[in-house]
PDB file of N, CA and C in Angstrom:
ATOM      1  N   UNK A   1      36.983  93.705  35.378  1.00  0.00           N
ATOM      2  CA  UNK A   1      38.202  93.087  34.924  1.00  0.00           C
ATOM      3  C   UNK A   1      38.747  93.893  33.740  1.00  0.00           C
ATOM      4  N   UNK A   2      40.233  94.348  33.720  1.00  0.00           N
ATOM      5  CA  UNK A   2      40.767  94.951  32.860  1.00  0.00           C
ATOM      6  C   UNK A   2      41.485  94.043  31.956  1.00  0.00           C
ATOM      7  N   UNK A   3      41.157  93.931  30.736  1.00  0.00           N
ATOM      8  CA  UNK A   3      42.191  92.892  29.581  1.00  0.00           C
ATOM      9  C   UNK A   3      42.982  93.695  28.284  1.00  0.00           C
ATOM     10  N   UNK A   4      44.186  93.178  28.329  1.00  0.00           N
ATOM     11  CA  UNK A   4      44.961  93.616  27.411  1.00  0.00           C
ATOM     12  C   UNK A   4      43.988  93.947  26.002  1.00  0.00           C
ATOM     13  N   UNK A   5      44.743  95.049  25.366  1.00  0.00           N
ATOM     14  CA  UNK A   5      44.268  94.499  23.476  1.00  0.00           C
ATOM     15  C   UNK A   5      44.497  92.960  23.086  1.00  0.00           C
ATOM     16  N   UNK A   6      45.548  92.250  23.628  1.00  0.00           N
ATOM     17  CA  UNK A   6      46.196  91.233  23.450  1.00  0.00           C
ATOM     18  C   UNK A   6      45.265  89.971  23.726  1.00  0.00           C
ATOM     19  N   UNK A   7      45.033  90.267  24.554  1.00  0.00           N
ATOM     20  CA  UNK A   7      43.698  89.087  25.653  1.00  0.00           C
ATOM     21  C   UNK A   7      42.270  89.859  24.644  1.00  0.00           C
ATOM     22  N   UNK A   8      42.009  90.700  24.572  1.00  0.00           N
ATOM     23  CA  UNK A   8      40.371  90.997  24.071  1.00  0.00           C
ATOM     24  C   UNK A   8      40.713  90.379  22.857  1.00  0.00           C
ATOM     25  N   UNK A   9      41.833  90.483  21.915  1.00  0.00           N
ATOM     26  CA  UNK A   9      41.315  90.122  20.239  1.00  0.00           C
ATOM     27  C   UNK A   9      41.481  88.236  21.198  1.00  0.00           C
ATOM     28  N   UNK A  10      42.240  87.577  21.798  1.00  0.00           N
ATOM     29  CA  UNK A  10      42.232  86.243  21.708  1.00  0.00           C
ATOM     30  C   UNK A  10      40.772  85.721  22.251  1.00  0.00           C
ATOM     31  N   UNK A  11      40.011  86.553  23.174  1.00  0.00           N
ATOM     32  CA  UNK A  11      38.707  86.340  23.105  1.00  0.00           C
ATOM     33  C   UNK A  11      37.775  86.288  22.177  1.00  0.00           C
ATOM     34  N   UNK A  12      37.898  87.389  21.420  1.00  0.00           N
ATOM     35  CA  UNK A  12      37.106  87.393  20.684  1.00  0.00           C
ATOM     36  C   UNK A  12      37.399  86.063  19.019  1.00  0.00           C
ATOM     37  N   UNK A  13      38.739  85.888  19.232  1.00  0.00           N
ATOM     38  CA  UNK A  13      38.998  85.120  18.166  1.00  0.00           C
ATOM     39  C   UNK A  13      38.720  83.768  18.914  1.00  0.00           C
ATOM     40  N   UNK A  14      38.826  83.576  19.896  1.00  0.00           N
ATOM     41  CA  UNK A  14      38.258  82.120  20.622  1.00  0.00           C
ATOM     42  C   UNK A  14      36.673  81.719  20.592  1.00  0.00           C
ATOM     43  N   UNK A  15      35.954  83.183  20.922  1.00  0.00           N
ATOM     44  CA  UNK A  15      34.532  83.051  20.285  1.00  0.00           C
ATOM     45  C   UNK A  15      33.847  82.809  19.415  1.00  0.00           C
ATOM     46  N   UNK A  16      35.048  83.385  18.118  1.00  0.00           N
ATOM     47  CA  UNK A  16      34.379  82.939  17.017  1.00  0.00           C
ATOM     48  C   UNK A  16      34.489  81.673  16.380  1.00  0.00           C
ATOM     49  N   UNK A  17      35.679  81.257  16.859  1.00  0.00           N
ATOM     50  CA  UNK A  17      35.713  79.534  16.586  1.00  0.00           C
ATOM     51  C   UNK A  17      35.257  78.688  16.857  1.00  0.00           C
ATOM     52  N   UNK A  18      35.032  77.925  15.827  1.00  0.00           N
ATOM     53  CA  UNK A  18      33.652  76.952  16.023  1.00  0.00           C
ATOM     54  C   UNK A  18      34.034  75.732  16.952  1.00  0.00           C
ATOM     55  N   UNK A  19      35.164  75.333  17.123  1.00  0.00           N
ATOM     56  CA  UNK A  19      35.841  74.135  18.145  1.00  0.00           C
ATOM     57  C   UNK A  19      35.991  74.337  19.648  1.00  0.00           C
ATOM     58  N   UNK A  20      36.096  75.926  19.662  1.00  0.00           N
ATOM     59  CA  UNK A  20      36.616  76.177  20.839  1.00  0.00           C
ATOM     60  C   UNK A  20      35.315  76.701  21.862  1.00  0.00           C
ATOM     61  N   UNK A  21      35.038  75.667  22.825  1.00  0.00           N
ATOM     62  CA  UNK A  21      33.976  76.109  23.919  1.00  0.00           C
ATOM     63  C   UNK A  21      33.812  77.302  24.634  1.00  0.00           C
ATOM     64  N   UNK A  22      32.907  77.602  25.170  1.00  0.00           N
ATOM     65  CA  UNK A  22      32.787  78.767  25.878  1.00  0.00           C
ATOM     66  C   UNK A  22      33.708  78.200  27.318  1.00  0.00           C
ATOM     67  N   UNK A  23      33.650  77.012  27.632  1.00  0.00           N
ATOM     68  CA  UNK A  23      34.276  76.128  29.137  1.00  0.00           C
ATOM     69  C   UNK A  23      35.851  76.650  28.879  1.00  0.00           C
ATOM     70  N   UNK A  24      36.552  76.808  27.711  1.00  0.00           N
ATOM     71  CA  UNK A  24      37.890  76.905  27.534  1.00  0.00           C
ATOM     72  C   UNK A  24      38.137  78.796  27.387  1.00  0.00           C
ATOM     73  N   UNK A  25      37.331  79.089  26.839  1.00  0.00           N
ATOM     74  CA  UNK A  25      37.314  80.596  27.651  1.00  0.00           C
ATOM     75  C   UNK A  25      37.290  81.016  29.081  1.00  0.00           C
ATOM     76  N   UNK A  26      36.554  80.207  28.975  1.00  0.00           N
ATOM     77  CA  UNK A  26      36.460  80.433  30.976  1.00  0.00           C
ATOM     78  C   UNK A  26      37.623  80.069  32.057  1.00  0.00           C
ATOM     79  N   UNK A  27      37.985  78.704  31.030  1.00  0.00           N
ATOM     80  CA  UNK A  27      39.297  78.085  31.900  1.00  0.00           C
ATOM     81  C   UNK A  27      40.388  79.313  31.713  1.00  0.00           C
ATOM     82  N   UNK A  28      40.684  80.040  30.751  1.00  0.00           N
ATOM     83  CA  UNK A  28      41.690  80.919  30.683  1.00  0.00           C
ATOM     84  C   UNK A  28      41.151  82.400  31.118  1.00  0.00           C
ATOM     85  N   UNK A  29      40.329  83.367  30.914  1.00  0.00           N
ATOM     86  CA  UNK A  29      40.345  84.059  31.423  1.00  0.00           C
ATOM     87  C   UNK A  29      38.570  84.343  32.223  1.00  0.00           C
ATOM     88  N   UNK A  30      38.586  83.368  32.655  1.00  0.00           N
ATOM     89  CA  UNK A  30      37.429  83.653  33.941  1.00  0.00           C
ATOM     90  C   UNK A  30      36.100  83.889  33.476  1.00  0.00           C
ATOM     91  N   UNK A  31      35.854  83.987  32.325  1.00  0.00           N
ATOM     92  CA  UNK A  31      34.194  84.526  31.382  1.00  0.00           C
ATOM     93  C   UNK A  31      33.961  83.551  31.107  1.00  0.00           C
ATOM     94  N   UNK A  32      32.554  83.249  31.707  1.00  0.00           N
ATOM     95  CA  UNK A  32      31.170  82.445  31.642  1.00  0.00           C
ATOM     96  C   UNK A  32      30.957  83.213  29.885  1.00  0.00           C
ATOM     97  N   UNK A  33      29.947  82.076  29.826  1.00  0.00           N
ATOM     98  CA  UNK A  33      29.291  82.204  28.471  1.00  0.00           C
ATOM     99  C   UNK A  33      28.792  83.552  28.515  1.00  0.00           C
ATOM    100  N   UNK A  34      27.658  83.666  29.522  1.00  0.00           N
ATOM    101  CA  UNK A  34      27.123  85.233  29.228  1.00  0.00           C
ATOM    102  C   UNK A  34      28.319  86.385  29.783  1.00  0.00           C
ATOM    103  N   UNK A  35      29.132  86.275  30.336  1.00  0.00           N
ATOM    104  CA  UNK A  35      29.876  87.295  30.082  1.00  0.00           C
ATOM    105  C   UNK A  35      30.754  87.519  28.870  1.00  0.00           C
ATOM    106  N   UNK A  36      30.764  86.323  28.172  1.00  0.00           N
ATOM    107  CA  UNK A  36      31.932  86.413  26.731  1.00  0.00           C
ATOM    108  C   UNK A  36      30.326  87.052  25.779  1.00  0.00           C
ATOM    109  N   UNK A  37      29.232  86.636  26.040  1.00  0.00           N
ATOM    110  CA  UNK A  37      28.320  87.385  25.200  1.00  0.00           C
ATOM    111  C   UNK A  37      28.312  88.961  25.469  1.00  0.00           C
ATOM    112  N   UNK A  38      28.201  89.803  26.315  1.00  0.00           N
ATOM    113  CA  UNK A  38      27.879  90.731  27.018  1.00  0.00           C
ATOM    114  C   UNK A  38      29.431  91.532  26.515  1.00  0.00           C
ATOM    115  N   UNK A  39      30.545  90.918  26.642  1.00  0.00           N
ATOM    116  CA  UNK A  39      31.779  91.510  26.358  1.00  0.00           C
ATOM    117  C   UNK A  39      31.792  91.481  24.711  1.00  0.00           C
ATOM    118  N   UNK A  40      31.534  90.669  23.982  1.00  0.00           N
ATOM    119  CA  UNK A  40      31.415  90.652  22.270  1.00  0.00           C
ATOM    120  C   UNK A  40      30.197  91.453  22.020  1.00  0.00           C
ATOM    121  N   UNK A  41      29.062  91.893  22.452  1.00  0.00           N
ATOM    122  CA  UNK A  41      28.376  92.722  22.275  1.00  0.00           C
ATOM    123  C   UNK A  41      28.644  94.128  22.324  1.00  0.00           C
ATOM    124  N   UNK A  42      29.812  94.525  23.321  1.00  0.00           N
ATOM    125  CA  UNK A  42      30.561  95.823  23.525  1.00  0.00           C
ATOM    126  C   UNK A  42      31.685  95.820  22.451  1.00  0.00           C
ATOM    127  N   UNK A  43      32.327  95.042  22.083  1.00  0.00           N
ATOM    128  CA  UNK A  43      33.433  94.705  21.511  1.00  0.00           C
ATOM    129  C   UNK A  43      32.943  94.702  19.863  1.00  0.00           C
ATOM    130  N   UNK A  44      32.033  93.915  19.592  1.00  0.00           N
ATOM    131  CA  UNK A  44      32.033  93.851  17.993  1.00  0.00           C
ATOM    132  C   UNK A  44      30.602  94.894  17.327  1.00  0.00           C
ATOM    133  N   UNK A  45      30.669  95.283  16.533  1.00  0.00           N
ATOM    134  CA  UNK A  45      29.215  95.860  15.824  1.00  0.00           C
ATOM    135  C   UNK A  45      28.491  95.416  15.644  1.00  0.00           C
ATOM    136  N   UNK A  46      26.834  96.220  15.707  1.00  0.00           N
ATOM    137  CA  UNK A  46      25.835  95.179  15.888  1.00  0.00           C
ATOM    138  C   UNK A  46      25.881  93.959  14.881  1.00  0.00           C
ATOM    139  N   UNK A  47      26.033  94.502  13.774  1.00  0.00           N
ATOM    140  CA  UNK A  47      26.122  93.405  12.409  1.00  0.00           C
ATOM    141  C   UNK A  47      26.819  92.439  12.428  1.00  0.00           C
ATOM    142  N   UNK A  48      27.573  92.250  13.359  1.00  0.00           N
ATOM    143  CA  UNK A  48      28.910  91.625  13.668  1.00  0.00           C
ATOM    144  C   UNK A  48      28.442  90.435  14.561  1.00  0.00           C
ATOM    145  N   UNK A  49      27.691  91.572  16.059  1.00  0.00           N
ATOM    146  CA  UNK A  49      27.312  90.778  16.713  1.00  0.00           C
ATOM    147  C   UNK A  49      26.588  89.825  16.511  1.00  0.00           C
ATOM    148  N   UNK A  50      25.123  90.233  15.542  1.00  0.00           N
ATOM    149  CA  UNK A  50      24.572  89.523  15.009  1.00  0.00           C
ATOM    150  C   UNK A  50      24.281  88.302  14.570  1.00  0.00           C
ATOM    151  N   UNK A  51      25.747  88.283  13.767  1.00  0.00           N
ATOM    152  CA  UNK A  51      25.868  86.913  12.765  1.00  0.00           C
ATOM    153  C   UNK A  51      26.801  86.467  14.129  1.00  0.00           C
ATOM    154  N   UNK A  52      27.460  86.412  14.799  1.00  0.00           N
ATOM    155  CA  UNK A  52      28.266  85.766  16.114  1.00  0.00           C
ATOM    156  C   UNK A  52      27.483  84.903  16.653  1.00  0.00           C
ATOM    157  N   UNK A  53      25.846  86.005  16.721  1.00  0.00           N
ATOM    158  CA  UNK A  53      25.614  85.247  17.782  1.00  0.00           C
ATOM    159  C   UNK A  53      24.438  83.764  17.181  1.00  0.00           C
ATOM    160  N   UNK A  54      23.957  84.000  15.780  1.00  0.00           N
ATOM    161  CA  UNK A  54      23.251  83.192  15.030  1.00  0.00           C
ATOM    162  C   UNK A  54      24.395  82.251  14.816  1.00  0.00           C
ATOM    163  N   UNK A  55      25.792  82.380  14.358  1.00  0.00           N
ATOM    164  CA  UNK A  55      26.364  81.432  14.391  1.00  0.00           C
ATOM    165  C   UNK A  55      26.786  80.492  15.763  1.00  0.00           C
ATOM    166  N   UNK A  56      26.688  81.089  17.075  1.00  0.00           N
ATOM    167  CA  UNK A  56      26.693  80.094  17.766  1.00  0.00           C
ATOM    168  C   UNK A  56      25.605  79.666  18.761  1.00  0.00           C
ATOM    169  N   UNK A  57      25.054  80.239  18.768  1.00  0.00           N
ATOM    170  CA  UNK A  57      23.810  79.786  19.095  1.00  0.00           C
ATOM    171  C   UNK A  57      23.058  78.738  18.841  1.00  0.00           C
ATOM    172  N   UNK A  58      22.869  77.605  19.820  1.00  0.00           N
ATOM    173  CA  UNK A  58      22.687  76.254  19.197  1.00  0.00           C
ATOM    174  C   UNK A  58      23.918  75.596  19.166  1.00  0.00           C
ATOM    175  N   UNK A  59      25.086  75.346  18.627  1.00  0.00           N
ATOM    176  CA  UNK A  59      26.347  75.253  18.296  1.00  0.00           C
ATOM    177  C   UNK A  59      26.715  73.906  19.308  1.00  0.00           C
ATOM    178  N   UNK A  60      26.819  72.527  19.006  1.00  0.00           N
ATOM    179  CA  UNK A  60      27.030  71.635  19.587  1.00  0.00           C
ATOM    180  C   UNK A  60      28.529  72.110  20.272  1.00  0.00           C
ATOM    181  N   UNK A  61      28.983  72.535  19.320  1.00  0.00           N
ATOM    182  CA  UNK A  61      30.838  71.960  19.925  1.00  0.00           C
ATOM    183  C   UNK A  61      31.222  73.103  20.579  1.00  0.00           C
ATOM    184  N   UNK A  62      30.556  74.215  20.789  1.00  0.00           N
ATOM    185  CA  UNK A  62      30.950  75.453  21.548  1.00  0.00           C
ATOM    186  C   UNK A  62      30.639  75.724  23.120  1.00  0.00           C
ATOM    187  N   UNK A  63      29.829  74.115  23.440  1.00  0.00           N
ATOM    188  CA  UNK A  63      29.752  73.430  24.818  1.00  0.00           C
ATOM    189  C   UNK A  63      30.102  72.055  24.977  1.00  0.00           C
ATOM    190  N   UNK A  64      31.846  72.086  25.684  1.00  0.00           N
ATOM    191  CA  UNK A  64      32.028  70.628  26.332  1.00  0.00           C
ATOM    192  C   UNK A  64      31.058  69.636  26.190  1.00  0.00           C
ATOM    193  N   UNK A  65      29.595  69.841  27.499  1.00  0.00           N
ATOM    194  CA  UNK A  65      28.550  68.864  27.555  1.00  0.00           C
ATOM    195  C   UNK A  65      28.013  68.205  26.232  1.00  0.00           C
ATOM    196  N   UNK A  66      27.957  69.706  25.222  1.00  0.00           N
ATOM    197  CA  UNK A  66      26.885  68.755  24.036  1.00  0.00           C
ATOM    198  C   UNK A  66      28.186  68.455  22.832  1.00  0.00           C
ATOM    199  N   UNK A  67      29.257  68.341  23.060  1.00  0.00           N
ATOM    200  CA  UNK A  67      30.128  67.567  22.262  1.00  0.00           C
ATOM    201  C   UNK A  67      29.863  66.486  21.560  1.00  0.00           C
ATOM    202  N   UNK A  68      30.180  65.484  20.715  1.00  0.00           N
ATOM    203  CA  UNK A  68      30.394  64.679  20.369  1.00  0.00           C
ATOM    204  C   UNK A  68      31.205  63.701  20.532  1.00  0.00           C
ATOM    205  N   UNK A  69      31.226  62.604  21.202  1.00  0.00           N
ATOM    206  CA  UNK A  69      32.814  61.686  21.025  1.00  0.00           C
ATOM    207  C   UNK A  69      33.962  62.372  20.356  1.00  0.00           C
ATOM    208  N   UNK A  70      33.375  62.426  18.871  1.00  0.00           N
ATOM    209  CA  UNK A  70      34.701  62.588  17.385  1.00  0.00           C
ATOM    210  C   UNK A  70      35.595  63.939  17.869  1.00  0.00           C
ATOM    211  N   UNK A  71      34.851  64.866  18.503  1.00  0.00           N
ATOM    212  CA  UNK A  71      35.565  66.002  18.304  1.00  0.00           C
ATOM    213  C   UNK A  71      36.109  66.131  19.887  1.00  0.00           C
ATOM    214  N   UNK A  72      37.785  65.927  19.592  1.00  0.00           N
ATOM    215  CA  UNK A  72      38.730  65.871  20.777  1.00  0.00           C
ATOM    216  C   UNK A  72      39.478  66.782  20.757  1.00  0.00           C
ATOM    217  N   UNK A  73      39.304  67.791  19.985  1.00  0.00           N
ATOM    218  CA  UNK A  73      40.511  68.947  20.335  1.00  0.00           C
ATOM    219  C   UNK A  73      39.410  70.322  20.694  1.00  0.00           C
ATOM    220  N   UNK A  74      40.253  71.594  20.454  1.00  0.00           N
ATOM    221  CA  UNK A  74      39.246  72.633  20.813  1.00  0.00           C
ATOM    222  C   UNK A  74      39.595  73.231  19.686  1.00  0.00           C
ATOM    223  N   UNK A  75      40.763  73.012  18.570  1.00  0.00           N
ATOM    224  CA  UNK A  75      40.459  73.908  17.124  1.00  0.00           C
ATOM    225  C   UNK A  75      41.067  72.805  16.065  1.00  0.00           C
ATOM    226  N   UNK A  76      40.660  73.494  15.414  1.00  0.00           N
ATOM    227  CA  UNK A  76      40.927  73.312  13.800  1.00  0.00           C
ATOM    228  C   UNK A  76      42.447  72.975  13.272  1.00  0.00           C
ATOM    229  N   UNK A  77      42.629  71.445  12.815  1.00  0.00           N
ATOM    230  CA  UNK A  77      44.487  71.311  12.657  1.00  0.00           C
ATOM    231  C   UNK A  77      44.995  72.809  11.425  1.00  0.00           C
ATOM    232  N   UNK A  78      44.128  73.344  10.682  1.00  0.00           N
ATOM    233  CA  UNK A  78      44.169  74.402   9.987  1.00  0.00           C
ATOM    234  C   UNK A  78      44.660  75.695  10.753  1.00  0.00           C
ATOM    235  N   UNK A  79      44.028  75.719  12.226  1.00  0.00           N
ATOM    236  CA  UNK A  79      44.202  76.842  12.702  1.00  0.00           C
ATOM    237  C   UNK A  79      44.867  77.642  12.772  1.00  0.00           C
ATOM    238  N   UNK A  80      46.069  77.432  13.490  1.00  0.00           N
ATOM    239  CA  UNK A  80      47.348  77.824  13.866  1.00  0.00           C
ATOM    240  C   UNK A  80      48.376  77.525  12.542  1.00  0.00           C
ATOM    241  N   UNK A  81      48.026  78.494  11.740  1.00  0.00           N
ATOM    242  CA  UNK A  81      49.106  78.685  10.518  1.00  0.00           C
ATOM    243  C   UNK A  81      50.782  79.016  10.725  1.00  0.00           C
ATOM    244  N   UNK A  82      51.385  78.890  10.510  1.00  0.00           N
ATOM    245  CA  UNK A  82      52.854  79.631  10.580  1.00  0.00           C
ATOM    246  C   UNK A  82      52.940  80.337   9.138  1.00  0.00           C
ATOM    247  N   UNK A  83      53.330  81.768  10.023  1.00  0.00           N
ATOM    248  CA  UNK A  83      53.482  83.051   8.739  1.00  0.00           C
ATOM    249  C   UNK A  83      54.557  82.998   8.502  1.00  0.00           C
TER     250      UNK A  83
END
């Protein structure tokens, strides 16, 4: 699969957010969990990768299933700033 610059940074910025599931990656551009791992491993530096992957690893809200009731959106009302 070939993805824009445009589509790789929104992956990778969807990965790193803590609201947004790996299920809602997938719904938009077709990558399973281990392929959004396997693609951020090519994509970011090891050091990078690193802390990515300690930060989600485990990570209740970055899988639909182990959600919580409380948390009903997929980001942060902070997120989406206007510049």
């Amino acid at each position: 699969m070939t993805l824009s610059h445009e589509n790789q940074s929104r992956i990778i910025e969807m990965a790193w957010e803590d609201r947004t599931p790996f299920e809602a990656i997938e719904q938009q551009f077709g990558m399973n969990e281990s392929d959004v791992i396997r693609f951020m491993r090519q994509q970011l530096k090891l050091s990078s990768f690193r802390l990515w992957r300690s930060r989600v690893s485990g990570r209740k809200t970055k899988h639909v299933k182990l959600r919580g009731a409380e948390v009903s959106r997929g980001y942060c009302p902070t997120q989406y700033k206007h510049r």
